[in-house]
N, C-alpha and C. Protein backbone atom coordinates (compact mmCIF):
# COMPACT_ATOMS: atom_id res chain seq x y z
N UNK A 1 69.66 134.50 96.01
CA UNK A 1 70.26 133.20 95.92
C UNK A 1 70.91 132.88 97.26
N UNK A 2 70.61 131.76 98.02
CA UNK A 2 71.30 131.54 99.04
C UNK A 2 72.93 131.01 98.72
N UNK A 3 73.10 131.08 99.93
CA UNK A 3 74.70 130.99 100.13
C UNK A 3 75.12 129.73 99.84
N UNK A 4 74.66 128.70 99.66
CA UNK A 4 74.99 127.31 99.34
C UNK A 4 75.03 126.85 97.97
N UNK A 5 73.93 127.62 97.61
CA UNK A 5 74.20 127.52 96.09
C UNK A 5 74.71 128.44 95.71
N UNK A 6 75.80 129.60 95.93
CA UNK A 6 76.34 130.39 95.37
C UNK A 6 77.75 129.65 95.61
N UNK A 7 77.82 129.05 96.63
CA UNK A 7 79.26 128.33 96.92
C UNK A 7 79.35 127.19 96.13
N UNK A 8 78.20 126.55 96.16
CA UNK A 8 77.85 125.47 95.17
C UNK A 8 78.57 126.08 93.89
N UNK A 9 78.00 126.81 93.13
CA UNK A 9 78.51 127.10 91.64
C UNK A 9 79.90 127.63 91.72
N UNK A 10 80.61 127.97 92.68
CA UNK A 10 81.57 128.56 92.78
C UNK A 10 82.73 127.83 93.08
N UNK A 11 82.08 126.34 93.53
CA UNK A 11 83.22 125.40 93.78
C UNK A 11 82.99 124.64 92.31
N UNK A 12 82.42 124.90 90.86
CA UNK A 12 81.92 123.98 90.02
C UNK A 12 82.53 124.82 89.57
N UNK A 13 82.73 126.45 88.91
CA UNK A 13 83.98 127.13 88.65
C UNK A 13 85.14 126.86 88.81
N UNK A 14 85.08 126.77 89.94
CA UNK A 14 86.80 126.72 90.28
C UNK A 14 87.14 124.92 90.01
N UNK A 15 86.63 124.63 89.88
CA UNK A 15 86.56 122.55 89.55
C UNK A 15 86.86 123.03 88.16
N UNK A 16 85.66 123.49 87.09
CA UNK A 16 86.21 123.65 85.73
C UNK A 16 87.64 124.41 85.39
N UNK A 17 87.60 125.45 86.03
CA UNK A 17 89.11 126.19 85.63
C UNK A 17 90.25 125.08 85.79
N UNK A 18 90.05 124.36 87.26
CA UNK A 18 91.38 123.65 87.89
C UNK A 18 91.32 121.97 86.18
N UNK A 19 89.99 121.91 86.20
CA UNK A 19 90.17 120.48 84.58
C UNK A 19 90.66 121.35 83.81
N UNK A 20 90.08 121.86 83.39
CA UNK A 20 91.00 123.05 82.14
C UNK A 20 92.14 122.88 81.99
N UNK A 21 92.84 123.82 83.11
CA UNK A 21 94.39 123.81 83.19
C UNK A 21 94.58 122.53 83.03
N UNK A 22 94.51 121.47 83.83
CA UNK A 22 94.75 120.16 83.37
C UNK A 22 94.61 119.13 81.95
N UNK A 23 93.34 119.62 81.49
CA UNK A 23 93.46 119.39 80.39
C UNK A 23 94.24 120.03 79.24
N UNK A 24 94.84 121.35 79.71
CA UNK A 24 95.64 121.57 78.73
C UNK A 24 97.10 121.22 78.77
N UNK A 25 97.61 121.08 80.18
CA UNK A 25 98.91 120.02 80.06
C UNK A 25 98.92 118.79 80.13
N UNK A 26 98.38 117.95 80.62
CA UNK A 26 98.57 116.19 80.39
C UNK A 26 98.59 116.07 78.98
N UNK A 27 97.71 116.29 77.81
CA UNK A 27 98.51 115.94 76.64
C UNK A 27 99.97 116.35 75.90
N UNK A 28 100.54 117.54 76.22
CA UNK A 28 102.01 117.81 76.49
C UNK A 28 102.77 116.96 77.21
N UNK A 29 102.83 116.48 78.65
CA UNK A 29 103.25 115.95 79.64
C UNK A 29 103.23 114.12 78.55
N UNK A 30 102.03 114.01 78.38
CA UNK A 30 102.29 112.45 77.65
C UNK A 30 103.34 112.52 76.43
N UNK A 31 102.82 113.38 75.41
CA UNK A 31 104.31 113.77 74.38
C UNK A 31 105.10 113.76 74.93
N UNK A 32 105.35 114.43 75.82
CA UNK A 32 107.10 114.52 76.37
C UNK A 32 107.57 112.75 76.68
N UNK A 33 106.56 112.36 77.40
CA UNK A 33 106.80 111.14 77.92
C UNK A 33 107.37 110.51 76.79
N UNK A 34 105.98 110.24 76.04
CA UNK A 34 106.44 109.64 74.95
C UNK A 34 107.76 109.67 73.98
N UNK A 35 108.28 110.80 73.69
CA UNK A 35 109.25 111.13 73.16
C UNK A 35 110.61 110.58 73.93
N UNK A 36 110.41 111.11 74.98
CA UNK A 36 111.80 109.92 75.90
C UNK A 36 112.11 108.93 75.54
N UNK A 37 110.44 108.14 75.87
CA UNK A 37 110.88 106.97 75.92
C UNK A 37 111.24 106.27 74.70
N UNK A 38 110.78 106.86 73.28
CA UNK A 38 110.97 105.87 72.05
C UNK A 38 112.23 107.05 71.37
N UNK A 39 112.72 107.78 72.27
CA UNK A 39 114.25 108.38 71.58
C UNK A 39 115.47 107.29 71.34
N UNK A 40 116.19 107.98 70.45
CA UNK A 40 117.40 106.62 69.89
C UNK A 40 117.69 106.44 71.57
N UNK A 41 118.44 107.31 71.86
CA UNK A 41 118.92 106.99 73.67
C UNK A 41 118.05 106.02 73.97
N UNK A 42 116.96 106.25 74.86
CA UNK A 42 116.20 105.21 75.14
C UNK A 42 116.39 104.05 74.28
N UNK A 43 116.46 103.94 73.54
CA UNK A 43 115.93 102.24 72.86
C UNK A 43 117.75 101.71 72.88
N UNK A 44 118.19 102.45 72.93
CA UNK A 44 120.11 101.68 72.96
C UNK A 44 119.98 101.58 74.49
N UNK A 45 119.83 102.23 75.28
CA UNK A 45 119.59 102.46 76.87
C UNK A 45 118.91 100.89 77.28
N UNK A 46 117.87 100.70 76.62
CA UNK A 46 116.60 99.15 76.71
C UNK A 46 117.38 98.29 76.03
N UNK A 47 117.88 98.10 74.86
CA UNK A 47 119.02 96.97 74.05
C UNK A 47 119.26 96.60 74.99
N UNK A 48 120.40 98.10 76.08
CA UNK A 48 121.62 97.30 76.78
C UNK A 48 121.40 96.96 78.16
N UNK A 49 120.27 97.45 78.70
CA UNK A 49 119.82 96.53 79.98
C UNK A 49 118.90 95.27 79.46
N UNK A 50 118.48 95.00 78.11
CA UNK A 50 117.96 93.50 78.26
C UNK A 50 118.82 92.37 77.89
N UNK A 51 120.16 93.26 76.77
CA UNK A 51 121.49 92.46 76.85
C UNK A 51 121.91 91.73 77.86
N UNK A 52 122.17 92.99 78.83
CA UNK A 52 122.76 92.54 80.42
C UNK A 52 122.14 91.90 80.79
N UNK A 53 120.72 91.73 80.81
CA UNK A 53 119.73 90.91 81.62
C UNK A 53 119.78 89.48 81.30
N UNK A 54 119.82 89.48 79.93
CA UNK A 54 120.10 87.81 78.97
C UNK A 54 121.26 87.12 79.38
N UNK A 55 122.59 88.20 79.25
CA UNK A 55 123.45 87.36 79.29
C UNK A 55 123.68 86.94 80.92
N UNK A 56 123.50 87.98 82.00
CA UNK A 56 123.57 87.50 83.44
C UNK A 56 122.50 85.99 83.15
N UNK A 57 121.61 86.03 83.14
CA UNK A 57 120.44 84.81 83.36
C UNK A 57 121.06 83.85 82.36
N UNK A 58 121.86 83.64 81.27
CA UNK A 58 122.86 82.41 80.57
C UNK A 58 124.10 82.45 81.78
N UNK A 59 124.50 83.04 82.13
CA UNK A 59 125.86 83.31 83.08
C UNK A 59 125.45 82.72 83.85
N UNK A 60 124.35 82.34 84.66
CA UNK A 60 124.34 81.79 85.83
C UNK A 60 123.39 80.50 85.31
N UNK A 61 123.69 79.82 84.42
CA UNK A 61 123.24 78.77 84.43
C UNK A 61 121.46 78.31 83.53
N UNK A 62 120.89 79.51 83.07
CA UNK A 62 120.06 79.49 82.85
C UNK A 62 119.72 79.15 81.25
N UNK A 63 119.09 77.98 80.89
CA UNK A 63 119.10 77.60 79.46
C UNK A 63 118.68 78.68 78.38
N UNK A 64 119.10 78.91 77.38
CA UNK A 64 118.99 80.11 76.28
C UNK A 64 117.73 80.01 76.64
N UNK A 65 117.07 79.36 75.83
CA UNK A 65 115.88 79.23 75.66
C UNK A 65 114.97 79.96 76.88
N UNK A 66 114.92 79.24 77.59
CA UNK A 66 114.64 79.91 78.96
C UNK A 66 115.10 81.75 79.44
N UNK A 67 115.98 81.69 78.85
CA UNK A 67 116.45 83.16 79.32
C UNK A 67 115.95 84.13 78.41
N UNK A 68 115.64 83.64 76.88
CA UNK A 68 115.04 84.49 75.46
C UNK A 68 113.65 84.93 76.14
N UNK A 69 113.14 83.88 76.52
CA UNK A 69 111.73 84.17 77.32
C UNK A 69 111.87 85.23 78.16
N UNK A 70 112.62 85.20 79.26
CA UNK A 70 112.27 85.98 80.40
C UNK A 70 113.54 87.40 80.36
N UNK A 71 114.42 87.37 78.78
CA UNK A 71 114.35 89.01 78.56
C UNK A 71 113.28 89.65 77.80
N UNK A 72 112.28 88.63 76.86
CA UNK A 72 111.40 88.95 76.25
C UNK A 72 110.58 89.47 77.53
N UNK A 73 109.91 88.97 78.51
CA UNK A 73 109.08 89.61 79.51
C UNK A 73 109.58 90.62 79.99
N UNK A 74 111.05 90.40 80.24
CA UNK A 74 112.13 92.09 80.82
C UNK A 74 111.80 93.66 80.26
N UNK A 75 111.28 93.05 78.80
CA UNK A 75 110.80 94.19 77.86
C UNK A 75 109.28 94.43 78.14
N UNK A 76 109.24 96.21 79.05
CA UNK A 76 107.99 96.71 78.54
C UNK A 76 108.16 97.40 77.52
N UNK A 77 106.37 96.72 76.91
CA UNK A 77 106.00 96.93 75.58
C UNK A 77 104.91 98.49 75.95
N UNK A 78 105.79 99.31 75.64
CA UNK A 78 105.45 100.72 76.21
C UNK A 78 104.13 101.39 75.00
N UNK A 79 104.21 100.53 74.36
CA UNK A 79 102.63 100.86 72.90
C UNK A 79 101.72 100.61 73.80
N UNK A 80 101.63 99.63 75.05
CA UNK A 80 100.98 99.00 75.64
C UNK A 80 100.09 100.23 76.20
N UNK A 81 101.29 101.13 77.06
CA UNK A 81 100.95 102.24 77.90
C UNK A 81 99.64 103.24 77.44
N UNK A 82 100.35 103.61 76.08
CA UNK A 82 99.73 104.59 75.36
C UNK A 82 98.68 104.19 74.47
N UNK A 83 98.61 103.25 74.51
CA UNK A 83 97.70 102.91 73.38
C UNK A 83 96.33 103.06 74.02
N UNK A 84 95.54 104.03 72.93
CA UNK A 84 94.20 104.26 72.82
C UNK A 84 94.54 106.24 73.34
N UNK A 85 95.76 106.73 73.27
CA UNK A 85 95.67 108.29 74.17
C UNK A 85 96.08 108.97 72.84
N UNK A 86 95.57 109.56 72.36
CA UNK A 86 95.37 110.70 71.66
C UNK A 86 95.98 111.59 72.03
N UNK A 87 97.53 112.38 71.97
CA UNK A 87 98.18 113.03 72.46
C UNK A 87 97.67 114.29 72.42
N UNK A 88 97.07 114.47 71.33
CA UNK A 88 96.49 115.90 70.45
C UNK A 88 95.09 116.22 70.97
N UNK A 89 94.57 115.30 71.57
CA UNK A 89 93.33 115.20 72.11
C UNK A 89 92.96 116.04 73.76
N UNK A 90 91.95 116.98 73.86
CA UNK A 90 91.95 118.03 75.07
C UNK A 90 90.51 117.32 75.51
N UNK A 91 90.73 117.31 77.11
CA UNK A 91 89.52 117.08 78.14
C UNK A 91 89.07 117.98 78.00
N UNK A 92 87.30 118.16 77.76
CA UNK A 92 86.47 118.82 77.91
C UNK A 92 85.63 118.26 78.92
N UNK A 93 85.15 120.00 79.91
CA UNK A 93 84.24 119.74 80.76
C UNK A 93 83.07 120.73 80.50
N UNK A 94 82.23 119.80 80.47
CA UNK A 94 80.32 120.43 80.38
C UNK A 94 79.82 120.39 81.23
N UNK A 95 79.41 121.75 81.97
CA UNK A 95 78.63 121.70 83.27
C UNK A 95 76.97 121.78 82.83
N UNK A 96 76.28 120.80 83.64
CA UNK A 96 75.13 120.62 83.46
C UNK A 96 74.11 121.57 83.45
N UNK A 97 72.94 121.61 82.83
CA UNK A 97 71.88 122.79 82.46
C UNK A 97 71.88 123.15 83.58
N UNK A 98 71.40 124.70 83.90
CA UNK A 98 71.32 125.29 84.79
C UNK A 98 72.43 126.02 86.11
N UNK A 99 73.58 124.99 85.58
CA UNK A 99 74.96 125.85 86.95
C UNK A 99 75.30 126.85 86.35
């Protein structure tokens, strides 16, 4: 076997091991995420900066109405993020016939 294709398969090894490992923490790493962010803390933490945000933007002149809107946009909708990720779900890699 020449040397190119032995390096060849050997960099397609070391590519699968390095997804592996990866695939086995990013779905941990997203739980964690996830869990932060929709903890009681967090969501009293988001209340009270879109509070602050509402009432500064009425404080300076800005019509309710107008300001309901643009704490409504203040709020990321963090379902947004995650939605469609399968926390429980592991990357698999299939190396093609013959490597």
């Amino acid at each position: 076997m020449s040397d190119e294709k032995t390096e060849g398969k050997t960099d397609v090894h070391e590519l699968k091991e390095v997804l592996g490992v990866v695939s086995e923490k990013i779905p941990g790493l997203l739980k964690g995420m996830r869990d932060v962010l929709y903890s009681k803390e967090a969501a009293e933490n988001m209340a009270d900066a879109v509070g602050t945000f509402y009432r500064k933007l009425v404080g300076a002149g800005i019509p309710e109405k107008e300001a309901l809107e643009m704490a409504r946009g203040y709020m990321i909708n963090l379902r947004e993020v995650f939605k469609g990720i399968n926390v429980g779900e592991k990357i698999h890699v299939h190396e093609k016939e013959g490597d």
